[in-house]
N, C-alpha and C. Protein backbone atom coordinates (compact mmCIF):
# COMPACT_ATOMS: atom_id res chain seq x y z
N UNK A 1 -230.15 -25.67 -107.58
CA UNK A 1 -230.31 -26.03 -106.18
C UNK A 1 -229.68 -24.96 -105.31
N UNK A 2 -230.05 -24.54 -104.47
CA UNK A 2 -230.12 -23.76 -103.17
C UNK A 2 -229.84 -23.82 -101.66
N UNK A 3 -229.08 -23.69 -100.94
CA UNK A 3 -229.18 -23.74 -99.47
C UNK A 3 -228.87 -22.88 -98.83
N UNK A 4 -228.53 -21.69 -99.33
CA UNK A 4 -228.39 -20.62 -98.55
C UNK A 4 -229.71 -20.27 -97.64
N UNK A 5 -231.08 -20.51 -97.83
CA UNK A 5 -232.03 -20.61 -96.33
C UNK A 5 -231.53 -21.09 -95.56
N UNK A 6 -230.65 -21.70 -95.51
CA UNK A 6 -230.50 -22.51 -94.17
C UNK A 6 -228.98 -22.36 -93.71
N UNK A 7 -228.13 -22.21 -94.19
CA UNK A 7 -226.65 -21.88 -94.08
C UNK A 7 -226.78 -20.13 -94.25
N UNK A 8 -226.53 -19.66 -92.94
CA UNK A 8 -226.35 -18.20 -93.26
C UNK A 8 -225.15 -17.65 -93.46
N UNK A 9 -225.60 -16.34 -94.28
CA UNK A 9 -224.10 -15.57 -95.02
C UNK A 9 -223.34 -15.37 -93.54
N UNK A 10 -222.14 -16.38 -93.47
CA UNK A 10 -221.18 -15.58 -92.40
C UNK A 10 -219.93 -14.72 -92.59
N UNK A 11 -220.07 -14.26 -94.15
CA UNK A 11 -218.64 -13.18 -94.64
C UNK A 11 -219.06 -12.03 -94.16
N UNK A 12 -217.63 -11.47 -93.61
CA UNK A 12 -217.39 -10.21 -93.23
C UNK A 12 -218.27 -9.35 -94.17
N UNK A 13 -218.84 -8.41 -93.48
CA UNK A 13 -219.25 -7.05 -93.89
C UNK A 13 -218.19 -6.25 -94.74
N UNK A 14 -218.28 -5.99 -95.91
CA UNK A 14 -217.25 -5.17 -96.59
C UNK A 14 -217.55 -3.53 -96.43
N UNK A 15 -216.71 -2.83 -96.18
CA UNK A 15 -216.29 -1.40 -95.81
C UNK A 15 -215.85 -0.44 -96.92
N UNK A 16 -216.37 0.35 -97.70
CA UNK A 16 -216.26 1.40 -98.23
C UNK A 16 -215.63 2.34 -98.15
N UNK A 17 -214.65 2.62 -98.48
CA UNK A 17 -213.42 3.73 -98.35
C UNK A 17 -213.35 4.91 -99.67
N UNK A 18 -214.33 6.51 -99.80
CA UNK A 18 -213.89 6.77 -100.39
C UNK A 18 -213.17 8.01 -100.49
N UNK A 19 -212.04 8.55 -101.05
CA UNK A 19 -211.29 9.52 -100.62
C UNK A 19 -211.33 10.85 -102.03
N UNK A 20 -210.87 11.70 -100.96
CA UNK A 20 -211.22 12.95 -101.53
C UNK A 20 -210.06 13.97 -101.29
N UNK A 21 -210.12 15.16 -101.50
CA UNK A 21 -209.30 16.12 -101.32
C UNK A 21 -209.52 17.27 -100.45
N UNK A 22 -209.06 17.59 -99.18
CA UNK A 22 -209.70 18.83 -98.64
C UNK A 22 -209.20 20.02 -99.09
N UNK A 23 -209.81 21.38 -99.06
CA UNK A 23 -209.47 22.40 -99.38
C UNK A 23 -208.02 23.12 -99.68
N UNK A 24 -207.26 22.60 -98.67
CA UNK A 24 -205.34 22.62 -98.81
C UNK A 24 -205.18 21.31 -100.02
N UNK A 25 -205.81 21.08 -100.33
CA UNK A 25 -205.58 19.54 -101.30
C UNK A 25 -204.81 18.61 -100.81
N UNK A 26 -204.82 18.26 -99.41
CA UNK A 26 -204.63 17.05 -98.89
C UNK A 26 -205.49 15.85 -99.35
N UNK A 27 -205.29 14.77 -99.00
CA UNK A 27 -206.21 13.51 -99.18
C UNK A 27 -206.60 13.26 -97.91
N UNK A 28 -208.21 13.26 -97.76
CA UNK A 28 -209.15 12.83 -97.29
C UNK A 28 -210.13 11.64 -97.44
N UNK A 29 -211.10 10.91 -96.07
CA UNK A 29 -211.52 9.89 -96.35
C UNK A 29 -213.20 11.20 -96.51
N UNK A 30 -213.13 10.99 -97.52
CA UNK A 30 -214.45 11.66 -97.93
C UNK A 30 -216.20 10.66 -97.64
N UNK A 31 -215.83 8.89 -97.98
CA UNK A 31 -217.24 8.59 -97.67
C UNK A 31 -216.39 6.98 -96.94
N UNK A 32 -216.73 6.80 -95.62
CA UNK A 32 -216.83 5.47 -94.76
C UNK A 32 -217.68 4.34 -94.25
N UNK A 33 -218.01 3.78 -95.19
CA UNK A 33 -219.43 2.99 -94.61
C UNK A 33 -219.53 1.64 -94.46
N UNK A 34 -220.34 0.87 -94.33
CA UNK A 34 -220.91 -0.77 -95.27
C UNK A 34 -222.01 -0.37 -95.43
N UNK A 35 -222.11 -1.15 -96.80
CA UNK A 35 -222.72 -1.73 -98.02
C UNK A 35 -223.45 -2.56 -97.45
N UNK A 36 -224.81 -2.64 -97.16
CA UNK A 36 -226.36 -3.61 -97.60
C UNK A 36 -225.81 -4.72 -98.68
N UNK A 37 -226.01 -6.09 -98.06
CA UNK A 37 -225.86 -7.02 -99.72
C UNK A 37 -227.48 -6.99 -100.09
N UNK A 38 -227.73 -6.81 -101.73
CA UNK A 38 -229.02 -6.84 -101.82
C UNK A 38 -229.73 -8.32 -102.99
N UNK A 39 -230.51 -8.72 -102.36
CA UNK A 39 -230.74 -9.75 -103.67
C UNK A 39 -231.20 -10.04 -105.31
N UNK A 40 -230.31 -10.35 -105.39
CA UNK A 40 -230.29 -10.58 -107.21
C UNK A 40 -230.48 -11.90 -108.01
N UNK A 41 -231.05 -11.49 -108.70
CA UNK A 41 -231.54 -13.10 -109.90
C UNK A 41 -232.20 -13.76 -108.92
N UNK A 42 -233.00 -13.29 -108.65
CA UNK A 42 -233.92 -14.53 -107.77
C UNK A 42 -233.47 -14.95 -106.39
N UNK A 43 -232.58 -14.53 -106.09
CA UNK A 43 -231.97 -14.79 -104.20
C UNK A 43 -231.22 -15.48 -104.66
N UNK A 44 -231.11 -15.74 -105.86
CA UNK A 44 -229.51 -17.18 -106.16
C UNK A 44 -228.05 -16.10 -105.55
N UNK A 45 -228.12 -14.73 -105.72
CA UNK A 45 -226.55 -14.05 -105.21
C UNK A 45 -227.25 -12.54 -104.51
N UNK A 46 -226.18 -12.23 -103.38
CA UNK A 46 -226.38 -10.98 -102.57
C UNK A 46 -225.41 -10.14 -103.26
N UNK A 47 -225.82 -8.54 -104.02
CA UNK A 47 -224.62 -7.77 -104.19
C UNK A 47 -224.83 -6.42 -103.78
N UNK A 48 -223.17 -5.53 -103.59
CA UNK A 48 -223.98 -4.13 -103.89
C UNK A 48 -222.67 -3.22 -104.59
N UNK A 49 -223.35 -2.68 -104.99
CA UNK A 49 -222.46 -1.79 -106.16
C UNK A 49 -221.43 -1.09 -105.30
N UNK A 50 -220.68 -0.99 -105.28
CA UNK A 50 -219.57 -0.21 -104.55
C UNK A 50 -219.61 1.24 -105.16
N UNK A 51 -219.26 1.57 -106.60
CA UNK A 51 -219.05 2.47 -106.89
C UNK A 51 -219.32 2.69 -108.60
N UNK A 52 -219.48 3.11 -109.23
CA UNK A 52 -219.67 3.56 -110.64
C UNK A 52 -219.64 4.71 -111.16
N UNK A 53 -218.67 5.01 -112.38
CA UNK A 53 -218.89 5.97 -113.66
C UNK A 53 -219.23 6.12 -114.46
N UNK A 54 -219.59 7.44 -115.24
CA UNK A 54 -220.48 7.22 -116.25
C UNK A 54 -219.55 7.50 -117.33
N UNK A 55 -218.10 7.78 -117.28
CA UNK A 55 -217.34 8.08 -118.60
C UNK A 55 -215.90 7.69 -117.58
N UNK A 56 -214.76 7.50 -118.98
CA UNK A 56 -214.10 8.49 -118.98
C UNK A 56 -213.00 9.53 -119.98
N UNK A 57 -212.08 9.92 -119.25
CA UNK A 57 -211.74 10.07 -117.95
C UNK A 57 -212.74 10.65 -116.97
N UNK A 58 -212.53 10.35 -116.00
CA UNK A 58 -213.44 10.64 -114.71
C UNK A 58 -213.53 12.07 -114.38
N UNK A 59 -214.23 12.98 -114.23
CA UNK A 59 -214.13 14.30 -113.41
C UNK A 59 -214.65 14.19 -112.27
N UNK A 60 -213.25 14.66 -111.88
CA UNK A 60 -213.58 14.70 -110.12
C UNK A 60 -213.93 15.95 -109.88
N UNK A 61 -213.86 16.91 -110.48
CA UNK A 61 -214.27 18.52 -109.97
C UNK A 61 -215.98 18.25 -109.49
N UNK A 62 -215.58 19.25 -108.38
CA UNK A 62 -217.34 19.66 -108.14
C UNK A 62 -217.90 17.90 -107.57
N UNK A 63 -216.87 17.06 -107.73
CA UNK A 63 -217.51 15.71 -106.68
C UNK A 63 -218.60 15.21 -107.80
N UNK A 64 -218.70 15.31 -109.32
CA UNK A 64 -219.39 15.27 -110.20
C UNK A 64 -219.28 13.42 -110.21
N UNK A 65 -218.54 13.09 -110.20
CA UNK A 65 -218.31 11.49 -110.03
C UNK A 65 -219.06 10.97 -108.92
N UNK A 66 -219.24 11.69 -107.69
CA UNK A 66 -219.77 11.20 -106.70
C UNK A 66 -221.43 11.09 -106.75
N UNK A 67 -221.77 12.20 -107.57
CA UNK A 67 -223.33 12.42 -108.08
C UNK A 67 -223.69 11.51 -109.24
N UNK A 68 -222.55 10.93 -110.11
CA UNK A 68 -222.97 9.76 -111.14
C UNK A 68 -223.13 8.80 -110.37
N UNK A 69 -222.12 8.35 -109.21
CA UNK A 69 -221.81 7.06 -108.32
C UNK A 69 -223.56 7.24 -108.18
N UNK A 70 -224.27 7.81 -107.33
CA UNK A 70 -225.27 8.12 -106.72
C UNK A 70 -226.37 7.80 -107.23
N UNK A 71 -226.25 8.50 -108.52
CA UNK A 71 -227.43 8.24 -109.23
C UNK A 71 -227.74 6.65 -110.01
N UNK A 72 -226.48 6.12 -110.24
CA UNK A 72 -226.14 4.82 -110.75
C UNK A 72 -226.30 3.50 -109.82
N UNK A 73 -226.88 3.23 -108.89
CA UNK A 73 -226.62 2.35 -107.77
C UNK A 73 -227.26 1.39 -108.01
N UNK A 74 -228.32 1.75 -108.62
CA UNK A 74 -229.23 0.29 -108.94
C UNK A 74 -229.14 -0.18 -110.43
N UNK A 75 -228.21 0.59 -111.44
CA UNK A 75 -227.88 -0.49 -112.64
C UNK A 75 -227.41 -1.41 -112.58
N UNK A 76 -227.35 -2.16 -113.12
CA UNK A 76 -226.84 -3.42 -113.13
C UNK A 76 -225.96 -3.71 -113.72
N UNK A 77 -225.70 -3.46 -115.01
CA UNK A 77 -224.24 -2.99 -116.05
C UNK A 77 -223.79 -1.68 -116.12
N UNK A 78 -222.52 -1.64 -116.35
CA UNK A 78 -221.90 -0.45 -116.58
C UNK A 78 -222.83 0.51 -117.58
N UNK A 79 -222.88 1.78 -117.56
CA UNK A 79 -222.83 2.51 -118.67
C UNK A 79 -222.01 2.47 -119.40
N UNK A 80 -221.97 2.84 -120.58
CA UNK A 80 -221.11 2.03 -121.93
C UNK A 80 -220.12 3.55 -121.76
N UNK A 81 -218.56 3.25 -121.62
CA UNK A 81 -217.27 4.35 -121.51
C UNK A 81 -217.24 4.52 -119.56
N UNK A 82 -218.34 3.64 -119.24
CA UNK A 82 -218.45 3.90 -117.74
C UNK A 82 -217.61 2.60 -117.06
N UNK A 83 -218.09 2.67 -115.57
CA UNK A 83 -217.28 1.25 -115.13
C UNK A 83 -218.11 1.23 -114.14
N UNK A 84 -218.61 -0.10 -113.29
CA UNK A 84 -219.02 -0.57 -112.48
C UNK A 84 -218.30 -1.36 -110.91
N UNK A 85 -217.87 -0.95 -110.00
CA UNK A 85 -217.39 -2.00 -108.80
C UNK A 85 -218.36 -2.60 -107.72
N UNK A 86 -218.41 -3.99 -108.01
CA UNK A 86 -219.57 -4.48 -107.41
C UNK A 86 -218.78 -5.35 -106.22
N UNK A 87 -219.32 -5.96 -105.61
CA UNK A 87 -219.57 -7.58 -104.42
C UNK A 87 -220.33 -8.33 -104.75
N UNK A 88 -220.33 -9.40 -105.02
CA UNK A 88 -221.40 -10.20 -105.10
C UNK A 88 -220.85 -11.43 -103.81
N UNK A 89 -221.99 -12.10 -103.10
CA UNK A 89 -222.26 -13.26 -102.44
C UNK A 89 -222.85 -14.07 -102.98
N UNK A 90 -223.01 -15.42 -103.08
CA UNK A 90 -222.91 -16.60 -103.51
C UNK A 90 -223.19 -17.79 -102.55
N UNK A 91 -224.64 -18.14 -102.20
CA UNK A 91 -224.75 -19.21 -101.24
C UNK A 91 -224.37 -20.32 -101.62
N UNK A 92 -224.01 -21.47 -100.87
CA UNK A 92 -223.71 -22.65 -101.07
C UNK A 92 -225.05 -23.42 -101.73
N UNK A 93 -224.21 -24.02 -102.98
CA UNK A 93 -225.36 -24.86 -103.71
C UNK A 93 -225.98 -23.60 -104.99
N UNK A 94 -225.47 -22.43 -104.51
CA UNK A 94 -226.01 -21.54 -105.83
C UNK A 94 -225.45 -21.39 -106.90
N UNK A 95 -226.26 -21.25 -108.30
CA UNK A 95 -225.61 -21.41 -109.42
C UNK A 95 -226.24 -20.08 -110.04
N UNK A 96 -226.08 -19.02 -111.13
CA UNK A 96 -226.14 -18.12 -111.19
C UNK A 96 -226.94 -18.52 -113.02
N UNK A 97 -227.49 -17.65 -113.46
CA UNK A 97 -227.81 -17.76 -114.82
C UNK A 97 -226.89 -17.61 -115.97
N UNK A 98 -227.01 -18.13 -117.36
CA UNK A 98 -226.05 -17.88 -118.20
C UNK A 98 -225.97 -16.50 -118.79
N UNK A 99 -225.30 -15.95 -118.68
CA UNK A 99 -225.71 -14.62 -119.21
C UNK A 99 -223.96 -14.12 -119.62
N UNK A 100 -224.46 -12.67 -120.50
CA UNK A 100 -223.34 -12.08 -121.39
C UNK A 100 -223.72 -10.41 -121.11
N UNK A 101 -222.29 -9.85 -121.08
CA UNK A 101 -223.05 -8.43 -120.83
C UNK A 101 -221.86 -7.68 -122.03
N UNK A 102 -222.24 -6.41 -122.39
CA UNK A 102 -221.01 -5.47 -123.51
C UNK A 102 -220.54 -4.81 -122.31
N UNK A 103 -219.48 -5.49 -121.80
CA UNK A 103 -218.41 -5.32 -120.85
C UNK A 103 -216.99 -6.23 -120.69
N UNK A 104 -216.32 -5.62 -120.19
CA UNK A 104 -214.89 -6.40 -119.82
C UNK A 104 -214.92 -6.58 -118.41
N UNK A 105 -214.94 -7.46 -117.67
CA UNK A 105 -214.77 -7.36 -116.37
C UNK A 105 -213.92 -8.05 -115.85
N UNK A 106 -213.07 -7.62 -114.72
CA UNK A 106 -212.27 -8.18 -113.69
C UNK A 106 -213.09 -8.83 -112.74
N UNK A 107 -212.92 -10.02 -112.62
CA UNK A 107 -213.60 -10.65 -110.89
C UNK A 107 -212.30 -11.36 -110.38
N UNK A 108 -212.64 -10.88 -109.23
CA UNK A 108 -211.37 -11.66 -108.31
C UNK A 108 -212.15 -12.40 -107.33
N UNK A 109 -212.02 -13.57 -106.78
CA UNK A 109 -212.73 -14.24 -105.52
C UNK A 109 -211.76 -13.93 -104.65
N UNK A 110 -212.22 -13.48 -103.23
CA UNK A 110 -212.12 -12.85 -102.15
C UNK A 110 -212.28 -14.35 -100.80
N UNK A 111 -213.12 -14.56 -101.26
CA UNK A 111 -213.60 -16.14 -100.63
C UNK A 111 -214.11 -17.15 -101.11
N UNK A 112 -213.76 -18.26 -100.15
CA UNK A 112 -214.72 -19.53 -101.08
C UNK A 112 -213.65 -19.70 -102.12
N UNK A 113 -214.77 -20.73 -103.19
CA UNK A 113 -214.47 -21.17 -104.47
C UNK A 113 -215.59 -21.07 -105.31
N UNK A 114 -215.29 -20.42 -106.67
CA UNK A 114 -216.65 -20.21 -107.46
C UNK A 114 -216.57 -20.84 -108.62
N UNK A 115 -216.83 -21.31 -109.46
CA UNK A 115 -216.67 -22.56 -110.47
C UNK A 115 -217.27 -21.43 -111.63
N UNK A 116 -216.12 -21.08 -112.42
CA UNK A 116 -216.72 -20.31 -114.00
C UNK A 116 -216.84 -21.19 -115.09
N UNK A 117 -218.42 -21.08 -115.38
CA UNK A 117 -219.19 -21.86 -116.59
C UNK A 117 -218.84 -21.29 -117.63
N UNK A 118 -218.38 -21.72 -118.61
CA UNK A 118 -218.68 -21.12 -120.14
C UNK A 118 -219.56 -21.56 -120.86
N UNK A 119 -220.14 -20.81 -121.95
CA UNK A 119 -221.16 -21.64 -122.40
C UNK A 119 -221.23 -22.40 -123.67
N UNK A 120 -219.67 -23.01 -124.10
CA UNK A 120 -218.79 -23.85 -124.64
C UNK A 120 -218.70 -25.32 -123.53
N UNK A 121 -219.13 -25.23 -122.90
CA UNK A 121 -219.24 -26.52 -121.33
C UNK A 121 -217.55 -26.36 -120.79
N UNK A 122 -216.74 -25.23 -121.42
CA UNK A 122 -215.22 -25.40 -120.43
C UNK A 122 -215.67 -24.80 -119.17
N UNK A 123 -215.11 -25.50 -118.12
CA UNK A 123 -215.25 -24.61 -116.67
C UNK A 123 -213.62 -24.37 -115.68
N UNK A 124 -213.91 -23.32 -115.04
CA UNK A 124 -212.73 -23.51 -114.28
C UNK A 124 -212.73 -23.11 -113.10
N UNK A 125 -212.60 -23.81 -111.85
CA UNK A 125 -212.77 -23.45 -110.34
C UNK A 125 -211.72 -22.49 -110.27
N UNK A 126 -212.17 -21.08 -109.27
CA UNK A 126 -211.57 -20.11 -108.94
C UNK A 126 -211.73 -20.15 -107.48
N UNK A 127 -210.31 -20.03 -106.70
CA UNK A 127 -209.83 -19.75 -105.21
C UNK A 127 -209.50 -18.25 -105.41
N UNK A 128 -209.59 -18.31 -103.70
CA UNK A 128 -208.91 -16.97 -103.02
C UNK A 128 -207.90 -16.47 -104.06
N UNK A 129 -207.45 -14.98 -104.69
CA UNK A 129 -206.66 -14.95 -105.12
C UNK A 129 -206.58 -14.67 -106.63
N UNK A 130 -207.83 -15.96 -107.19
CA UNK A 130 -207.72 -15.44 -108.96
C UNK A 130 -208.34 -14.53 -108.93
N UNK A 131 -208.27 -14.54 -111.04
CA UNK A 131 -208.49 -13.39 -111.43
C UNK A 131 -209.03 -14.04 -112.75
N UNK A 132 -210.31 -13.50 -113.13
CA UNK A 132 -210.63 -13.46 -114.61
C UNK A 132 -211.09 -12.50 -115.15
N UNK A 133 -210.43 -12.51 -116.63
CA UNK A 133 -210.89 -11.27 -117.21
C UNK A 133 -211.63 -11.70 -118.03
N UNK A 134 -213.31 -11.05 -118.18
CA UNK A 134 -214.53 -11.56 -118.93
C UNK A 134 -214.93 -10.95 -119.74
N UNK A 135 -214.02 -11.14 -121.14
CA UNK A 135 -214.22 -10.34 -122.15
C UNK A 135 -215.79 -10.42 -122.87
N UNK A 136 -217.01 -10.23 -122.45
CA UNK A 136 -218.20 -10.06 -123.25
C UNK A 136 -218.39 -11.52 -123.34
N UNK A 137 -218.22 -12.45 -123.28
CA UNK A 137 -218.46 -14.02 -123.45
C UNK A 137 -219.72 -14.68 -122.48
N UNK A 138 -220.56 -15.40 -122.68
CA UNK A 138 -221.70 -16.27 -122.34
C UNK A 138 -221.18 -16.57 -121.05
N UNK A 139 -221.13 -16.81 -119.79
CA UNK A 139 -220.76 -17.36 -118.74
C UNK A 139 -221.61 -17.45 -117.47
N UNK A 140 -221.29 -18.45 -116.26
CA UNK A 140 -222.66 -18.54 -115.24
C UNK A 140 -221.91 -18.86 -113.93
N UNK A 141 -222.17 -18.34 -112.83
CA UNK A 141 -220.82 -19.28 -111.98
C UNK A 141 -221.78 -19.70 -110.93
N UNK A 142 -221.30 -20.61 -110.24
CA UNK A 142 -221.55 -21.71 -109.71
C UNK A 142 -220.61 -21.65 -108.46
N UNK A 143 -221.16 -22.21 -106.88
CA UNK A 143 -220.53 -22.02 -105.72
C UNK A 143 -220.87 -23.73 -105.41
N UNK A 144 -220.63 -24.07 -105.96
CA UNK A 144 -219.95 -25.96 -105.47
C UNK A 144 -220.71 -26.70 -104.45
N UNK A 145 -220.07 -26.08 -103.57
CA UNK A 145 -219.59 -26.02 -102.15
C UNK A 145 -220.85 -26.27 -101.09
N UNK A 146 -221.15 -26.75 -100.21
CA UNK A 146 -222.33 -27.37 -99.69
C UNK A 146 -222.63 -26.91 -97.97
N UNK A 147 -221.52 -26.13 -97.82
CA UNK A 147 -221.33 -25.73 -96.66
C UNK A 147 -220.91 -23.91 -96.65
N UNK A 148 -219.75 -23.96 -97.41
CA UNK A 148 -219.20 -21.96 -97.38
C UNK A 148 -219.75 -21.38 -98.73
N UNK A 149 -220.01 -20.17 -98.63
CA UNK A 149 -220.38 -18.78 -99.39
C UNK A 149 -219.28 -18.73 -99.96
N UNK A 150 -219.38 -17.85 -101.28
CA UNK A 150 -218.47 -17.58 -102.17
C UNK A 150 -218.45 -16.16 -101.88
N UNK A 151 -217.37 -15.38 -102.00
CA UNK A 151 -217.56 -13.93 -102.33
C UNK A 151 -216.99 -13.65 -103.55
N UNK A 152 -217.56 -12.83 -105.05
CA UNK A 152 -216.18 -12.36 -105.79
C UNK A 152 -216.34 -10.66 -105.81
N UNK A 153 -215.09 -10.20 -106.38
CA UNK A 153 -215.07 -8.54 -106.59
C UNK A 153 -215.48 -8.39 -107.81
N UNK A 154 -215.72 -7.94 -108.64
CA UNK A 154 -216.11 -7.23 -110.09
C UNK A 154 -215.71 -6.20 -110.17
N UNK A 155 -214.97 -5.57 -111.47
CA UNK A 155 -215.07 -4.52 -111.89
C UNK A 155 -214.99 -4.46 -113.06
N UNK A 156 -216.81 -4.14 -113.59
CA UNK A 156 -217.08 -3.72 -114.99
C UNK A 156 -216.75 -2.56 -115.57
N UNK A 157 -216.18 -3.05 -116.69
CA UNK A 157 -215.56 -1.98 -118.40
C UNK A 157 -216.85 -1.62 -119.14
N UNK A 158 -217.60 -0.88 -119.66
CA UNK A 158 -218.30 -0.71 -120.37
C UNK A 158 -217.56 -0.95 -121.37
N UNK A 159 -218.15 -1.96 -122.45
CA UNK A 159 -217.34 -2.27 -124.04
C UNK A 159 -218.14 -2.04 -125.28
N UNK A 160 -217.73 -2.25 -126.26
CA UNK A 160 -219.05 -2.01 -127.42
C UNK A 160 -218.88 -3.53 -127.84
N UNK A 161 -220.51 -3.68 -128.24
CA UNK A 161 -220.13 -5.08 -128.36
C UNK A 161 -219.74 -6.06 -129.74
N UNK A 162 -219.95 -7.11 -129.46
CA UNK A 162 -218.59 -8.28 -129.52
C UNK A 162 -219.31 -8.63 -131.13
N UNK A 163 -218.56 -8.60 -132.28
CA UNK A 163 -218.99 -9.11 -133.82
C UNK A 163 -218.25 -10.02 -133.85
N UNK A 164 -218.81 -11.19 -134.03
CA UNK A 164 -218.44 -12.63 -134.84
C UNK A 164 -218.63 -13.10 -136.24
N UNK A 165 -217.92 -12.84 -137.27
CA UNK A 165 -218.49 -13.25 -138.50
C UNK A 165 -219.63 -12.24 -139.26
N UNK A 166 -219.58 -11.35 -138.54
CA UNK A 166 -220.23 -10.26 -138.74
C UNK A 166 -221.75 -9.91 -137.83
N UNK A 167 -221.85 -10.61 -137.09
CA UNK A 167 -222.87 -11.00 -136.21
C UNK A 167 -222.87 -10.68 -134.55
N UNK A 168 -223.87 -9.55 -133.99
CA UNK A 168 -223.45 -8.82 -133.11
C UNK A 168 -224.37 -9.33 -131.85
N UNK A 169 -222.93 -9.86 -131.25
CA UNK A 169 -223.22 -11.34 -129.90
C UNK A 169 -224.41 -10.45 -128.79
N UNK A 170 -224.45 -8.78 -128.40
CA UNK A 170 -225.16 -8.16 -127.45
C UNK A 170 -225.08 -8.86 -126.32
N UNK A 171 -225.72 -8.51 -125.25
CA UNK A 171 -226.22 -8.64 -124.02
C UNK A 171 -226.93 -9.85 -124.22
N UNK A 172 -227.10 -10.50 -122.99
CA UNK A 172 -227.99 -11.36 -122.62
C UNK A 172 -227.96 -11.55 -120.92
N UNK A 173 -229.25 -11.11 -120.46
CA UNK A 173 -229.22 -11.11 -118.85
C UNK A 173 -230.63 -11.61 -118.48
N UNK A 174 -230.61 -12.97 -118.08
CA UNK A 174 -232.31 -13.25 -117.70
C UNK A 174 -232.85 -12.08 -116.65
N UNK A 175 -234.03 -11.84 -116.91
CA UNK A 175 -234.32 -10.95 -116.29
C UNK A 175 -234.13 -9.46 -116.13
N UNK A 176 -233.55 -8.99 -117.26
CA UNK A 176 -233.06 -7.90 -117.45
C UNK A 176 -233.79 -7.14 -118.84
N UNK A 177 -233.97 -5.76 -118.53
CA UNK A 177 -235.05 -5.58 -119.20
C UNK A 177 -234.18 -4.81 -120.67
């Protein structure tokens, strides 16, 4: 179920800060912007990639990181030794698909409350403030809430993936090719 048609996204616009070095090797704000939220899984969530690598350690020479960031904007998972920083939005009444990715990720909720599914049926409502770390596991989240938007942060680990009993759990992303 759905109501974000009718309840519009009223979270702040998030702002992009990224910094660099000028020629004396001071620190500089090299890129200042907002981020487009764009729609995903079917309009169930708005996101947009903040930033991504394709290894590491990172090389910053030559702004070579800034040309992976670039070229990477529309994956959806990390590159594997890479990392992903996303936004995602979350309308009221939206529930997200079950899915598993070969990653570690940090999400923090920023706003709202987002309800993390496992796909064991444990769940656990997340406020302003937490933090979960999503080691490669089945999971779906869910925004409750009938009135406010959820926001969370992400930041995907590229991992190798997950053997159980000798049995190799992979990816699973509806809609993902």
């Amino acid at each position: 179920m759905s109501t974000n048609q009718t309840i519009p996204n009223n979270l702040p616009v998030s702002k992009r800060l990224i910094t660099s070095h000028n020629d004396a090797g001071q620190a500089m704000f090299q890129t200042v912007d907002q981020r487009h939220l764009w729609p995903v899984l079917g309009g169930v969530a708005r996101y947009n990639t903040v930033y991504s690598t394709g290894k590491t350690p990172i090389d910053l020479e030559n702004d070579e990181d800034i040309c992976v960031n670039e070229a990477n904007q529309d994956l959806p998972l990390p590159i594997r030794g890479g990392s992903v920083c996303r936004i995602i939005d979350m309308g009221p009444g939206d529930r997200g698909p079950m899915h598993c990715t070969e990653s570690v990720d940090y999400g923090i909720v920023i706003f709202g409350e987002a309800e993390l599914i496992l796909d064991s049926g444990e769940t656990q409502l997340m406020r302003p403030g937490d933090v979960v770390v999503q080691r490669a596991t089945k999971h779906s989240w869910y925004n409750r809430s009938k009135e406010n938007w959820v926001r969370v942060a992400f930041v995907l680990l590229g991992a190798l993936p997950v053997r159980i009993q000798g049995q190799i759990l992979g990816k699973e992303w509806p809609g993902l090719s």
